[in-house]
N, C-alpha and C. Protein backbone atom coordinates (compact mmCIF):
# COMPACT_ATOMS: atom_id res chain seq x y z
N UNK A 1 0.84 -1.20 0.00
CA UNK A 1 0.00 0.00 0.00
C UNK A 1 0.88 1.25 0.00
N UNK A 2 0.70 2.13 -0.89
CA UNK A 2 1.61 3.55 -0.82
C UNK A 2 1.23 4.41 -0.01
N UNK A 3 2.03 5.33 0.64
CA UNK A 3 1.94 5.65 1.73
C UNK A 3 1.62 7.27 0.91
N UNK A 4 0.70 7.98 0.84
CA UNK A 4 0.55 8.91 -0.08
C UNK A 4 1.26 9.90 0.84
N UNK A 5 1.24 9.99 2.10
CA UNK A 5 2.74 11.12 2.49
C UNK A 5 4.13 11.03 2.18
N UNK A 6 4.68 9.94 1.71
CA UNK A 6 6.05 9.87 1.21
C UNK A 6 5.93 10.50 -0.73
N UNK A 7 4.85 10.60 -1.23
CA UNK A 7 4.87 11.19 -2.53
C UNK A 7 4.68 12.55 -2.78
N UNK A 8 3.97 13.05 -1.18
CA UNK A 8 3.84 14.63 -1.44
C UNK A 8 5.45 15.35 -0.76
N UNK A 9 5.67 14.16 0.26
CA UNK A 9 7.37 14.72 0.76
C UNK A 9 8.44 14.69 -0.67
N UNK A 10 8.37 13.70 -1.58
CA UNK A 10 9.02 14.01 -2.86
C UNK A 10 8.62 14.87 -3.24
N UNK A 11 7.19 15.05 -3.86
CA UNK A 11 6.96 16.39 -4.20
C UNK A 11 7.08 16.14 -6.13
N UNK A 12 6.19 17.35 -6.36
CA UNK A 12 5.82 16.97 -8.32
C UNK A 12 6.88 17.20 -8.41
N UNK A 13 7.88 17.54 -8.53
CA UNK A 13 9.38 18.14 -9.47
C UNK A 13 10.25 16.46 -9.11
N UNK A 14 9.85 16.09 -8.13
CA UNK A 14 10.99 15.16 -7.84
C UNK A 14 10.48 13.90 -9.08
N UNK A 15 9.08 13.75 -8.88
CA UNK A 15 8.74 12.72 -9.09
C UNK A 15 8.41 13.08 -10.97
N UNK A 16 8.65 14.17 -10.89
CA UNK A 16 8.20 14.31 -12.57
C UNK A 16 9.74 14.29 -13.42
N UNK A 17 10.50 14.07 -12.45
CA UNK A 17 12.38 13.75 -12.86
C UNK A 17 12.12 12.08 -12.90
N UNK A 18 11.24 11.63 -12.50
CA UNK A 18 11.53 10.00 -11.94
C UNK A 18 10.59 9.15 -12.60
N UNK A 19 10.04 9.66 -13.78
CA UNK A 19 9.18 8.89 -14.41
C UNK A 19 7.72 9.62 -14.57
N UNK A 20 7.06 9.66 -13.44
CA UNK A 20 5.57 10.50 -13.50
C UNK A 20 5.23 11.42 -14.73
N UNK A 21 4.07 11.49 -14.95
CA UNK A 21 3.83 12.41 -16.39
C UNK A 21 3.49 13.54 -15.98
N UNK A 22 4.36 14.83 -16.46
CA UNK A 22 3.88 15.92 -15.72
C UNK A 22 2.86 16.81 -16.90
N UNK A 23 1.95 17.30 -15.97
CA UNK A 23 0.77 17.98 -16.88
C UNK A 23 1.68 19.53 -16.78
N UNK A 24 0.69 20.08 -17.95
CA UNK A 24 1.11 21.40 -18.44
C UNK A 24 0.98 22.36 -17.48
N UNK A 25 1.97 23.17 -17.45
CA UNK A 25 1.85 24.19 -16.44
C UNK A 25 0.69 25.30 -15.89
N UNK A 26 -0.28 24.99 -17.46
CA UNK A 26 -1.27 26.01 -16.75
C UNK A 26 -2.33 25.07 -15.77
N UNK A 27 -1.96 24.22 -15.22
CA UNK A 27 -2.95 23.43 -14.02
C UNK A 27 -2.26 23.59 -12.57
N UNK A 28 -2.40 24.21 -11.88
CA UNK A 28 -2.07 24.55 -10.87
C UNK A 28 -2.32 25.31 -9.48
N UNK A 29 -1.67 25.68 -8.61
CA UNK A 29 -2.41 25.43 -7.56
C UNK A 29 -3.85 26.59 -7.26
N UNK A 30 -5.40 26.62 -7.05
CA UNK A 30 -5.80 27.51 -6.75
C UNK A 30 -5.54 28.34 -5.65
N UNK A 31 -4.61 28.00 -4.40
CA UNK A 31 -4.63 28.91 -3.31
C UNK A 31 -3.29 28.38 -2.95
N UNK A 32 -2.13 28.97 -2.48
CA UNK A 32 -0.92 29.17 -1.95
C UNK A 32 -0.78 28.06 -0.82
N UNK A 33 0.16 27.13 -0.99
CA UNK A 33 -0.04 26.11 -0.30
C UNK A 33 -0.55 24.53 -0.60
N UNK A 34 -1.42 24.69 -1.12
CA UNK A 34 -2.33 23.29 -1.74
C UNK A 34 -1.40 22.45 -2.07
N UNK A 35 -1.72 21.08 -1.55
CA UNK A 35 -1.08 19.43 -1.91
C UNK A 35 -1.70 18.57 -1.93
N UNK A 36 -1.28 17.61 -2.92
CA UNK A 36 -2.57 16.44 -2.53
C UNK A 36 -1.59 15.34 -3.31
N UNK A 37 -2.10 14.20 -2.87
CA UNK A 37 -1.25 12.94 -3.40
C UNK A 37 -2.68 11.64 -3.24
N UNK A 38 -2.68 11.47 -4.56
CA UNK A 38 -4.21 10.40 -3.81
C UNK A 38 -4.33 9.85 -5.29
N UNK A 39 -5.17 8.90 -5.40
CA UNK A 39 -5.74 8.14 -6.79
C UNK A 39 -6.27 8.60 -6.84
N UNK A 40 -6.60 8.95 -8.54
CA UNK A 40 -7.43 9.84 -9.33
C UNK A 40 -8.76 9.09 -9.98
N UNK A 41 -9.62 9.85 -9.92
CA UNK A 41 -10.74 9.73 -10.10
C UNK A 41 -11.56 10.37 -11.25
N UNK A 42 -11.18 10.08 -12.24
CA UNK A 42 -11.40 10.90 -13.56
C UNK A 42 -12.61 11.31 -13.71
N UNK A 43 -13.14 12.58 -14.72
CA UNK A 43 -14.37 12.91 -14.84
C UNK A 43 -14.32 13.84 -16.33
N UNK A 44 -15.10 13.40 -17.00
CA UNK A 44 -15.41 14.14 -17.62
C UNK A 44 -16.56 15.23 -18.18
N UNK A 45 -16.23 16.07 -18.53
CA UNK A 45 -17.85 17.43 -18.57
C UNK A 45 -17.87 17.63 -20.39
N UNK A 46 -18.75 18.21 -20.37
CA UNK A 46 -19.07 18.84 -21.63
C UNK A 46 -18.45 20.08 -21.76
N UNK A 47 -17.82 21.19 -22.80
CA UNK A 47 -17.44 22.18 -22.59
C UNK A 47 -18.66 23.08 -21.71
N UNK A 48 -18.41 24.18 -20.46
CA UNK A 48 -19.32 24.82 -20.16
C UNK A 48 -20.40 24.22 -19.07
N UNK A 49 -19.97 22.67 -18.75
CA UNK A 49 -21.12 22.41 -17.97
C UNK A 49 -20.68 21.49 -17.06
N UNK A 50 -20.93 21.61 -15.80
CA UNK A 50 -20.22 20.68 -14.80
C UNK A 50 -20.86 19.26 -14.41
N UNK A 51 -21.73 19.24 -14.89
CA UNK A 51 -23.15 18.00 -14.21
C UNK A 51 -22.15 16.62 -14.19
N UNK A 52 -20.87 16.06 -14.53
CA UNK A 52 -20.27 15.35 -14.75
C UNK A 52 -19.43 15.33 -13.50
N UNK A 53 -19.24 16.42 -12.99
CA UNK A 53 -18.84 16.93 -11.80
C UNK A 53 -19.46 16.40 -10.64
N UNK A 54 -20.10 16.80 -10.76
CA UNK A 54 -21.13 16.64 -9.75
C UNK A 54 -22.00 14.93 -9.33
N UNK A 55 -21.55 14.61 -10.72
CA UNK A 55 -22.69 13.16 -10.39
C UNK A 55 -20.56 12.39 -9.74
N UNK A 56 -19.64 12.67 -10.22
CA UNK A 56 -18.08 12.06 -9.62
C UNK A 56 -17.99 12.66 -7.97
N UNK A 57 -18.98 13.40 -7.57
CA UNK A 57 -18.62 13.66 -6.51
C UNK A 57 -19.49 13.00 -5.49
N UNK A 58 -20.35 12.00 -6.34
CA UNK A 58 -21.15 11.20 -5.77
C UNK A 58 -20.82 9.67 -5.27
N UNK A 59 -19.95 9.43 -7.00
CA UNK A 59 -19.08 7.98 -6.92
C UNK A 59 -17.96 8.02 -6.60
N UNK A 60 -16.69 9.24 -6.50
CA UNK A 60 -15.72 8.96 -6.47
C UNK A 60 -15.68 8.11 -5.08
N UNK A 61 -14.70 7.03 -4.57
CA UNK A 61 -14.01 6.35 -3.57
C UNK A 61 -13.56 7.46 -2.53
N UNK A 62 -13.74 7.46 -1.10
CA UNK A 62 -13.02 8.24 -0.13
C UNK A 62 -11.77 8.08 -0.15
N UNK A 63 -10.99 9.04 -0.31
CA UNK A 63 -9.63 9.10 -0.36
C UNK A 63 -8.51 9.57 -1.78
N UNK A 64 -9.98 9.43 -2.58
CA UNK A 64 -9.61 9.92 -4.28
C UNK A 64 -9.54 11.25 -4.55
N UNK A 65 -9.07 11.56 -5.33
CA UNK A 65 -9.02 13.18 -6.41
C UNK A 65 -9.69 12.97 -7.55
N UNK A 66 -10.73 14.05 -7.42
CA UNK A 66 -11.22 13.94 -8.76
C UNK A 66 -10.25 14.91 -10.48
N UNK A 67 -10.42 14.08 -11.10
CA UNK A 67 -9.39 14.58 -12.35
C UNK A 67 -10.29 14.59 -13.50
N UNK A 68 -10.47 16.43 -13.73
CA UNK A 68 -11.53 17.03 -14.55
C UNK A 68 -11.13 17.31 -15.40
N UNK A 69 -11.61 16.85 -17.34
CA UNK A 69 -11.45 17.20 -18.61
C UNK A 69 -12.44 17.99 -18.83
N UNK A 70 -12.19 18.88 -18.82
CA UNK A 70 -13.57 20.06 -19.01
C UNK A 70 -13.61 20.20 -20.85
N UNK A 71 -13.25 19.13 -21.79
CA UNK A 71 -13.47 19.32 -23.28
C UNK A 71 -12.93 20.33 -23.60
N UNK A 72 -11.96 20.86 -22.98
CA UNK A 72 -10.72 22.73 -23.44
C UNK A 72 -11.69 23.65 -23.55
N UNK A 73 -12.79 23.73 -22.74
CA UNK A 73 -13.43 25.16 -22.57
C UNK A 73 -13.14 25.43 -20.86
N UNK A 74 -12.75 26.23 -20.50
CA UNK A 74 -11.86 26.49 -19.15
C UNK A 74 -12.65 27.80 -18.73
N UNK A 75 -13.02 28.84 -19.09
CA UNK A 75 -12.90 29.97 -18.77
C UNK A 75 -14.58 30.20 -18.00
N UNK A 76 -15.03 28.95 -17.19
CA UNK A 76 -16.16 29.24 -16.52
C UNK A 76 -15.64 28.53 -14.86
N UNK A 77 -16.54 29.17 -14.08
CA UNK A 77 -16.11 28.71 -12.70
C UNK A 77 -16.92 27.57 -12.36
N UNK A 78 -15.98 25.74 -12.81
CA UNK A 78 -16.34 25.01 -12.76
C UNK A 78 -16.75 24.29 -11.19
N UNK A 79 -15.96 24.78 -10.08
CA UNK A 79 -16.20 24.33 -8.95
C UNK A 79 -15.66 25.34 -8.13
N UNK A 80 -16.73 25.37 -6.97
CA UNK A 80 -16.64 26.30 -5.81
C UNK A 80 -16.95 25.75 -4.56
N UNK A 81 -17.56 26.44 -3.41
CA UNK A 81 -17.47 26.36 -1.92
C UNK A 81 -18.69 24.81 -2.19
N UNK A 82 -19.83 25.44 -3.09
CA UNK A 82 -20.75 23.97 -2.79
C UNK A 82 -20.37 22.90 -2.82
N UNK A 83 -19.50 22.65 -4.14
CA UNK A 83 -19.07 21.48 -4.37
C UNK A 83 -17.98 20.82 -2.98
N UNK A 84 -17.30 21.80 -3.16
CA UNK A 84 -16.17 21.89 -2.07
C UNK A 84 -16.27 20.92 -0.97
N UNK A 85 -17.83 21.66 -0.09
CA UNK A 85 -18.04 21.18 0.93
C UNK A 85 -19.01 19.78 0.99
N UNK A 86 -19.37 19.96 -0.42
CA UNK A 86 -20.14 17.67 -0.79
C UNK A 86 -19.14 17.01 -0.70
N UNK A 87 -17.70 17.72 -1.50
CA UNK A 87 -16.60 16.48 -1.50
C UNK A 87 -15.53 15.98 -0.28
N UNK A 88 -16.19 17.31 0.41
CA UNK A 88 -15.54 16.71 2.01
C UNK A 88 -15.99 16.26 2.64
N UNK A 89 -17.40 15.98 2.40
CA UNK A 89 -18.43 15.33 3.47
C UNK A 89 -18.29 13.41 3.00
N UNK A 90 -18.04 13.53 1.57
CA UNK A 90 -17.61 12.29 1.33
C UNK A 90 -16.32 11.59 1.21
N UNK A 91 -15.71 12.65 1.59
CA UNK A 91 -14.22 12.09 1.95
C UNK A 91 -13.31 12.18 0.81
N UNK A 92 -13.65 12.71 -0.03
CA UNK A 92 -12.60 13.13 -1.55
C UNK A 92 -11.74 14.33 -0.94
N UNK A 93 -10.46 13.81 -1.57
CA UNK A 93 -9.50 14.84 -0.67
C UNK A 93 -8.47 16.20 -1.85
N UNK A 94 -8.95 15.92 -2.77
CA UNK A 94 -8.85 17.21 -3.79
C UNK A 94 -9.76 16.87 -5.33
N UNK A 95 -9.19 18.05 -6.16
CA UNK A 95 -9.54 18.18 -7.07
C UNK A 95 -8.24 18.97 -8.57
N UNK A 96 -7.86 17.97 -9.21
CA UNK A 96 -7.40 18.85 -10.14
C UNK A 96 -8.12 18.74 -12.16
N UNK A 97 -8.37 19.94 -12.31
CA UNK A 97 -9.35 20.04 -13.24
C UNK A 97 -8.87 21.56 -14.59
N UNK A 98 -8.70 21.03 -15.89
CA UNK A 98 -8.21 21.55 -16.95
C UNK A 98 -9.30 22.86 -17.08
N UNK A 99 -9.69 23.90 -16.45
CA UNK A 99 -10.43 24.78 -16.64
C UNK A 99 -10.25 25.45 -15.18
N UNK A 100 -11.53 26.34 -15.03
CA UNK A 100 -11.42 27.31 -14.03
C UNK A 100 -12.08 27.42 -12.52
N UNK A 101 -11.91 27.48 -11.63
CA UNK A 101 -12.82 27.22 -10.24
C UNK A 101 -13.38 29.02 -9.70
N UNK A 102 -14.12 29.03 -8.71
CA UNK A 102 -13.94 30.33 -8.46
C UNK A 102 -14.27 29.83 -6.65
N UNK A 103 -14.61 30.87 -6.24
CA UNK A 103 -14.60 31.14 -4.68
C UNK A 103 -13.14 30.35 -3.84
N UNK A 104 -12.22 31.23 -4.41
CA UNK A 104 -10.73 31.13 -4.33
C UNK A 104 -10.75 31.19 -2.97
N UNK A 105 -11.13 32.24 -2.13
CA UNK A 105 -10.88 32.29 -0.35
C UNK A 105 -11.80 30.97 0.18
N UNK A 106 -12.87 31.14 0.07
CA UNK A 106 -13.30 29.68 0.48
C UNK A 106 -12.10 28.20 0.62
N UNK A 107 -12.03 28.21 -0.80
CA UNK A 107 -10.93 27.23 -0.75
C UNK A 107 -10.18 26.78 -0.23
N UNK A 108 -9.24 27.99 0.22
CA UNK A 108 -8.31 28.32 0.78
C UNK A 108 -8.45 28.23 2.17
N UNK A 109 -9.85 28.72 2.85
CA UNK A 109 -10.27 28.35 4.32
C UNK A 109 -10.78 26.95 4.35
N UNK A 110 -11.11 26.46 3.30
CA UNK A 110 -11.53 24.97 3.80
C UNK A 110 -9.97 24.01 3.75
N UNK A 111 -9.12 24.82 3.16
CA UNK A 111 -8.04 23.78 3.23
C UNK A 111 -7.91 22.71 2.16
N UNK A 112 -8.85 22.83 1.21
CA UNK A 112 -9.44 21.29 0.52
C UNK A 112 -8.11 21.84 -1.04
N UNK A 113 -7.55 20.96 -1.51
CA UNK A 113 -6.34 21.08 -1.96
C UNK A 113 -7.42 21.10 -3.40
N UNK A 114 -6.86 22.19 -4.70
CA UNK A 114 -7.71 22.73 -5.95
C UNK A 114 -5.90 22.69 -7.12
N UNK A 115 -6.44 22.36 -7.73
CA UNK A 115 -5.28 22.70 -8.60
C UNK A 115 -6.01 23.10 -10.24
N UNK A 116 -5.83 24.04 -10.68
CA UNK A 116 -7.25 24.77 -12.06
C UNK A 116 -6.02 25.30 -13.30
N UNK A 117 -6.47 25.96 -13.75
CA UNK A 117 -6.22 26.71 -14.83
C UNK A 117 -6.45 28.39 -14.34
N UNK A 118 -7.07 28.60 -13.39
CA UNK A 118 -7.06 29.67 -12.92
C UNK A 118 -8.38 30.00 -12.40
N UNK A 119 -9.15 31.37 -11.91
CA UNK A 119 -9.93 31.62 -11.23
C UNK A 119 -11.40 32.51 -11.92
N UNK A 120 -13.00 31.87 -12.59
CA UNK A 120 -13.41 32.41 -13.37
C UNK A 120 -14.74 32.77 -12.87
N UNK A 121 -16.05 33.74 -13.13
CA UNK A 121 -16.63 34.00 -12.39
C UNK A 121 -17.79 33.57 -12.69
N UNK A 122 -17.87 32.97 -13.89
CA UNK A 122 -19.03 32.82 -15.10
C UNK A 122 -19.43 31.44 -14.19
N UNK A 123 -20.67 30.68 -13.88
CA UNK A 123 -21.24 29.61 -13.41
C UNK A 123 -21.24 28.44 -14.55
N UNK A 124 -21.14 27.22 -14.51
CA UNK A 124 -21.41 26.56 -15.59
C UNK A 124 -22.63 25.68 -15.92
N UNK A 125 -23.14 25.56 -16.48
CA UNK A 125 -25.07 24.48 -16.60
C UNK A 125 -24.41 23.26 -16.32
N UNK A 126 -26.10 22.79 -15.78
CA UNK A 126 -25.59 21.54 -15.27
C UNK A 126 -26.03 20.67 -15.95
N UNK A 127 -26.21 20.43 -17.05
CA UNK A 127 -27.55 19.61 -17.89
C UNK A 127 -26.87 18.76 -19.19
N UNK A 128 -25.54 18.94 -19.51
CA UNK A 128 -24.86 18.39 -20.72
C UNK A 128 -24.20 16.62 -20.54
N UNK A 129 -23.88 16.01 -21.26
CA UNK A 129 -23.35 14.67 -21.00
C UNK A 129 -21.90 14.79 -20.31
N UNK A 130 -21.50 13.86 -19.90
CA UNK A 130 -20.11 13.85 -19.46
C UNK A 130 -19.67 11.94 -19.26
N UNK A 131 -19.01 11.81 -17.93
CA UNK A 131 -18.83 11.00 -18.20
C UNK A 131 -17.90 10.63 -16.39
N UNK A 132 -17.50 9.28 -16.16
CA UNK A 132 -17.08 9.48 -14.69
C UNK A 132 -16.57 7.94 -15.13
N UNK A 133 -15.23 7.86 -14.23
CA UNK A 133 -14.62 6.66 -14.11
C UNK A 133 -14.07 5.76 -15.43
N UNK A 134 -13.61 6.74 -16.79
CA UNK A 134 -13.33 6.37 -17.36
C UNK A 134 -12.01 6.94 -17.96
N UNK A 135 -11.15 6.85 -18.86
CA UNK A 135 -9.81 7.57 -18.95
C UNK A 135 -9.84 8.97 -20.01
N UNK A 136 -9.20 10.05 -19.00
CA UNK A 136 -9.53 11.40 -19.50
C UNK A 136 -8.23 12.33 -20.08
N UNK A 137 -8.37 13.31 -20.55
CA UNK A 137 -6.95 14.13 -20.81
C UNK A 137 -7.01 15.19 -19.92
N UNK A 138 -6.37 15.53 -18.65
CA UNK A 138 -6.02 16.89 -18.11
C UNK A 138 -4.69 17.27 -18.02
N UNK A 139 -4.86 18.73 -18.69
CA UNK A 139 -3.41 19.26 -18.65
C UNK A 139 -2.69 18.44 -19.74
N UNK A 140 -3.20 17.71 -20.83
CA UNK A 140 -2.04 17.83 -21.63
C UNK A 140 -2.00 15.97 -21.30
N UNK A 141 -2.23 15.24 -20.38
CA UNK A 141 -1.68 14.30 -19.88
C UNK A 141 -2.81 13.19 -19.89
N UNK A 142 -3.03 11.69 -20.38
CA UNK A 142 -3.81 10.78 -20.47
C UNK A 142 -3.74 10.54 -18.13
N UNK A 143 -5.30 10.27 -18.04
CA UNK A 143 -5.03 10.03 -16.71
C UNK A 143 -6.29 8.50 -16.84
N UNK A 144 -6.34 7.69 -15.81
CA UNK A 144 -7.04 6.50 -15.98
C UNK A 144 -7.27 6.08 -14.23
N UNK A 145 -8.32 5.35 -14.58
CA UNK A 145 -8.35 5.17 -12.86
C UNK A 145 -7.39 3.84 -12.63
N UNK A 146 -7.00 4.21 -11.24
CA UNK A 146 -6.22 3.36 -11.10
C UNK A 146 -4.69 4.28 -10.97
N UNK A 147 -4.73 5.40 -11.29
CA UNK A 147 -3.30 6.08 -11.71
C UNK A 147 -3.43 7.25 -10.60
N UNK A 148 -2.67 7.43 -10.14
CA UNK A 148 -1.99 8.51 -8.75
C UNK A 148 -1.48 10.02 -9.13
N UNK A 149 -2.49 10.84 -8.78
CA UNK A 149 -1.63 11.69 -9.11
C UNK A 149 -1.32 12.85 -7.96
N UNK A 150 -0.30 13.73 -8.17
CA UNK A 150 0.95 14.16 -7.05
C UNK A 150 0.90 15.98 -7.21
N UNK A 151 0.36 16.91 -6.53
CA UNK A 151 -0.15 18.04 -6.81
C UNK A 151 0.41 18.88 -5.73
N UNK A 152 1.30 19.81 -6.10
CA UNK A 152 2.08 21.26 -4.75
C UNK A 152 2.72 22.10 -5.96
N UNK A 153 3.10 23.13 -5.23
CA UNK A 153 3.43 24.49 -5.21
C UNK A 153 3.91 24.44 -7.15
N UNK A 154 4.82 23.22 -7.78
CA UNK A 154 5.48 23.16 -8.79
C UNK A 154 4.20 22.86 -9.95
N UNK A 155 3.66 22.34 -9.45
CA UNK A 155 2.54 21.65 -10.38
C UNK A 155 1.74 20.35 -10.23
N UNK A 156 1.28 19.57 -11.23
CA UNK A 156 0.68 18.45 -11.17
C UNK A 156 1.38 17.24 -12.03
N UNK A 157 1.44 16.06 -11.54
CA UNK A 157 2.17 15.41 -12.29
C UNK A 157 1.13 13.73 -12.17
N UNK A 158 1.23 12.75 -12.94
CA UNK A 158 0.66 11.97 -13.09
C UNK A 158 1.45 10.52 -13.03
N UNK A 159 1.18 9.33 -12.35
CA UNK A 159 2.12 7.99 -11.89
C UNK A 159 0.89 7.28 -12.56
N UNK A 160 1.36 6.37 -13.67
CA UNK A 160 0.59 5.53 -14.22
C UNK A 160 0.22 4.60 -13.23
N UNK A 161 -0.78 3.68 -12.45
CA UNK A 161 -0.86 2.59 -11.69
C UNK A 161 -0.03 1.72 -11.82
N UNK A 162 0.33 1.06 -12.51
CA UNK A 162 1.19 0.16 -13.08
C UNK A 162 2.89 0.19 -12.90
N UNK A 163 3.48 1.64 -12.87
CA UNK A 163 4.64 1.95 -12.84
C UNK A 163 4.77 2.74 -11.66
N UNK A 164 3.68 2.57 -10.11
CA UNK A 164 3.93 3.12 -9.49
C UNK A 164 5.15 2.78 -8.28
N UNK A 165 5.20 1.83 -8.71
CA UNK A 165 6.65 1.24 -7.45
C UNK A 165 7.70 1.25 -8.24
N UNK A 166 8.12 1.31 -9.61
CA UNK A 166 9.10 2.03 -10.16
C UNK A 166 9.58 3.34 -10.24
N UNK A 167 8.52 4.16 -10.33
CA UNK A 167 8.90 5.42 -10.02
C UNK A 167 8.96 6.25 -8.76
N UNK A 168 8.01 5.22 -7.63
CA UNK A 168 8.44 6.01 -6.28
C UNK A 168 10.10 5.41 -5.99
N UNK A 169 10.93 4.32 -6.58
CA UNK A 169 11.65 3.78 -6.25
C UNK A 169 12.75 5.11 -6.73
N UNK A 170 12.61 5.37 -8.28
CA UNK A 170 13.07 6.81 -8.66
C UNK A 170 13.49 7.67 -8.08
N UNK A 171 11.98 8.40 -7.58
CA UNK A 171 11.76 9.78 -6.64
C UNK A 171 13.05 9.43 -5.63
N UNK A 172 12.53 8.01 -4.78
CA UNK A 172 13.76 8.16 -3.73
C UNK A 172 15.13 8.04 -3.92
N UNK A 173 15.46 7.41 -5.14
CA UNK A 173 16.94 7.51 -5.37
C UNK A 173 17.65 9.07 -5.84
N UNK A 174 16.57 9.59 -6.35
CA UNK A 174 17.10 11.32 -6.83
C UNK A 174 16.81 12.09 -5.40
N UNK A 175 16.14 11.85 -4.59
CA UNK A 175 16.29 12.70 -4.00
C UNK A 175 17.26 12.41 -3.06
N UNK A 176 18.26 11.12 -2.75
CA UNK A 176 18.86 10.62 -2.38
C UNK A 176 19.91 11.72 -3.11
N UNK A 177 20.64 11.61 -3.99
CA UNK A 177 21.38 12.29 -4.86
C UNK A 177 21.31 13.59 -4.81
N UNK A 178 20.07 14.07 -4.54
CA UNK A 178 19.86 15.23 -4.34
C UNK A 178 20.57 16.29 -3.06
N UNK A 179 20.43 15.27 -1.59
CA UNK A 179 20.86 15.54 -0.69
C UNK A 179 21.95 15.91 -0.74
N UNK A 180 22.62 14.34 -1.95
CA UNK A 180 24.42 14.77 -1.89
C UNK A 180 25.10 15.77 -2.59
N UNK A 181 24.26 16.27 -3.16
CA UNK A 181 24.60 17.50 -3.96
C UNK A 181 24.61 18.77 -3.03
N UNK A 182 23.55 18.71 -2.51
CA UNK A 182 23.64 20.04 -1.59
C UNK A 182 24.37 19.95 -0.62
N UNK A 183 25.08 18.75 -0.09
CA UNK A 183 25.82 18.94 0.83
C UNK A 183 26.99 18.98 0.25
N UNK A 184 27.22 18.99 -0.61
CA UNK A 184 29.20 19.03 -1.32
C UNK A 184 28.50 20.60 -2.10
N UNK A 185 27.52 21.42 -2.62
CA UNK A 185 27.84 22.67 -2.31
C UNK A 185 27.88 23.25 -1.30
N UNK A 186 27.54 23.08 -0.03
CA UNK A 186 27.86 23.73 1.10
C UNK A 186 29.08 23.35 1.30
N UNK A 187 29.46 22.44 0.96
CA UNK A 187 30.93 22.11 1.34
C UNK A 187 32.04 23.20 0.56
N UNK A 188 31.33 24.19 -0.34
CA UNK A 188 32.21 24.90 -1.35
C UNK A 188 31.98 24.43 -2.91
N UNK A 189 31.78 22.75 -2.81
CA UNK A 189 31.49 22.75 -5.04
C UNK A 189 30.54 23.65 -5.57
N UNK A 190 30.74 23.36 -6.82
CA UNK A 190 29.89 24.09 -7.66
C UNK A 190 29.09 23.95 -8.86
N UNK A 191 27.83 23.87 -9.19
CA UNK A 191 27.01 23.47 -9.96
C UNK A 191 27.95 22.94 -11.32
N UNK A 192 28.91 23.83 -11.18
CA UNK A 192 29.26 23.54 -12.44
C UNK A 192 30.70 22.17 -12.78
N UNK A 193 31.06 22.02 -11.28
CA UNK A 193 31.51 20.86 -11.13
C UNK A 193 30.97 19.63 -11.19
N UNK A 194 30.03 19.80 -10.54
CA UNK A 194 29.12 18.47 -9.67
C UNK A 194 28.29 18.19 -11.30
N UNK A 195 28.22 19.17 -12.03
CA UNK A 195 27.34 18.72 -13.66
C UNK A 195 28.36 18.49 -14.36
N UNK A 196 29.41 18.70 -14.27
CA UNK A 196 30.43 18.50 -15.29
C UNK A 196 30.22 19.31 -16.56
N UNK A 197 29.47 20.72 -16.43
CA UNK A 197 29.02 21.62 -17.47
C UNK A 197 30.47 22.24 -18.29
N UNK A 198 30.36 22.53 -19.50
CA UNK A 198 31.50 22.83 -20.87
C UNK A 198 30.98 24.47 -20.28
N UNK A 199 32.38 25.17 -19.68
CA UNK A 199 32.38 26.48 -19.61
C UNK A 199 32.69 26.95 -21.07
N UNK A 200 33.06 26.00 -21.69
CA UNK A 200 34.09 26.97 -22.71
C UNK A 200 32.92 27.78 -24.09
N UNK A 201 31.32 27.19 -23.63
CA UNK A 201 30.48 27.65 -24.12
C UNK A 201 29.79 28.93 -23.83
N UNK A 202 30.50 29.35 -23.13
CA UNK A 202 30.19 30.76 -22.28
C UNK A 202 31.36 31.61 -22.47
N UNK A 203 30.62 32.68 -23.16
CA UNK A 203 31.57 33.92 -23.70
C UNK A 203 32.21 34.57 -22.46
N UNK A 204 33.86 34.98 -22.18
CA UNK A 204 34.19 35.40 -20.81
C UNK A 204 34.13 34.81 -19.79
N UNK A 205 34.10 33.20 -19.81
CA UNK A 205 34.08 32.49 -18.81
C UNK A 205 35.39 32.06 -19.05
């Protein structure tokens, strides 16, 4: 069983060096702070309409993230405080979703970890097809149930199910490496030792 606090202590940058698929940069965090590490729970909406949303916040599993393809129409405020507070009552412990959320302070006081495209004010209908528990595109990135995904300050990144004990095996060997790096620059080295970087490509070096 993975211990989903040893994947947010790696952290997306570590783990998106170590195999994980990292989604595009515009998915990221809604409020300063936000993390989440949990199996994803895919969903899909119609452009403009969340009802797909809403019926995943019914089925997702306690302990899941829901992972929203909003069809690349983004610029409506797909989830807010209501939703917010259904998906904590059922035990879903974030949300990351290819479009826009709004009631940003809420968020932020409930603590409940959001990762968006940014912050929009427009409401979305609830009445279009969608789709729940089947394999979706957010951010650029195929996600499937069964697959983990890893969400802080850097971004969002995605661990296929299948390759997940290969790549946490990864995460910990780089960040292993990682340590030793920073301790031989405090010791005085220098990036450009420890990389073995060609100065002679630098004009005046």
């Amino acid at each position: 069983m993975v211990d989903a606090r040893v994947l947010v202590e790696l952290g997306a940058a570590t783990l998106g060096e170590s195999g994980a698929r990292r989604m595009h940069p515009r998915v990221k965090p809604a409020w300063k702070g936000a993390r989440v590490a949990a199996p994803a729970y895919p969903v899909r909406c119609s452009p403009g309409d969340n009802l797909g949303i809403h019926v995943a916040v019914t089925r997702a599993p306690a302990g899941s993230v829901l992972v929203a393809d909003m069809g690349g129409t983004r610029d409506f405020g797909y989830w807010g405080e209501v939703l917010t507070t259904g998906a904590e009552a059922r035990g879903i412990v974030g949300l990351v979703i290819d479009g826009c959320v709004r009631d940003g302070d809420a968020l932020a006081r409930h603590g409940f970890p959001v990762f968006s495209t940014g912050l929009a004010l427009t409401g979305a209908t609830k009445e279009q097809p969608g789709s729940v528990a089947r394999p979706v595109t957010v951010g650029d990135v195929a996600v499937e149930p069964g697959d983990w995904v890893v969400g802080d300050v850097d971004g969002v990144v995605v661990i296929p199910g299948a390759a997940l004990d290969d790549v946490l095996a990864a995460g910990r060997a780089r960040a292993e490496k990682e340590q030793a790096l920073f301790a031989a620059l405090r010791d005085g080295a220098t990036t450009v030792e420890q990389f073995g970087l060609d100065t002679r490509l630098i004009d005046g070096a």
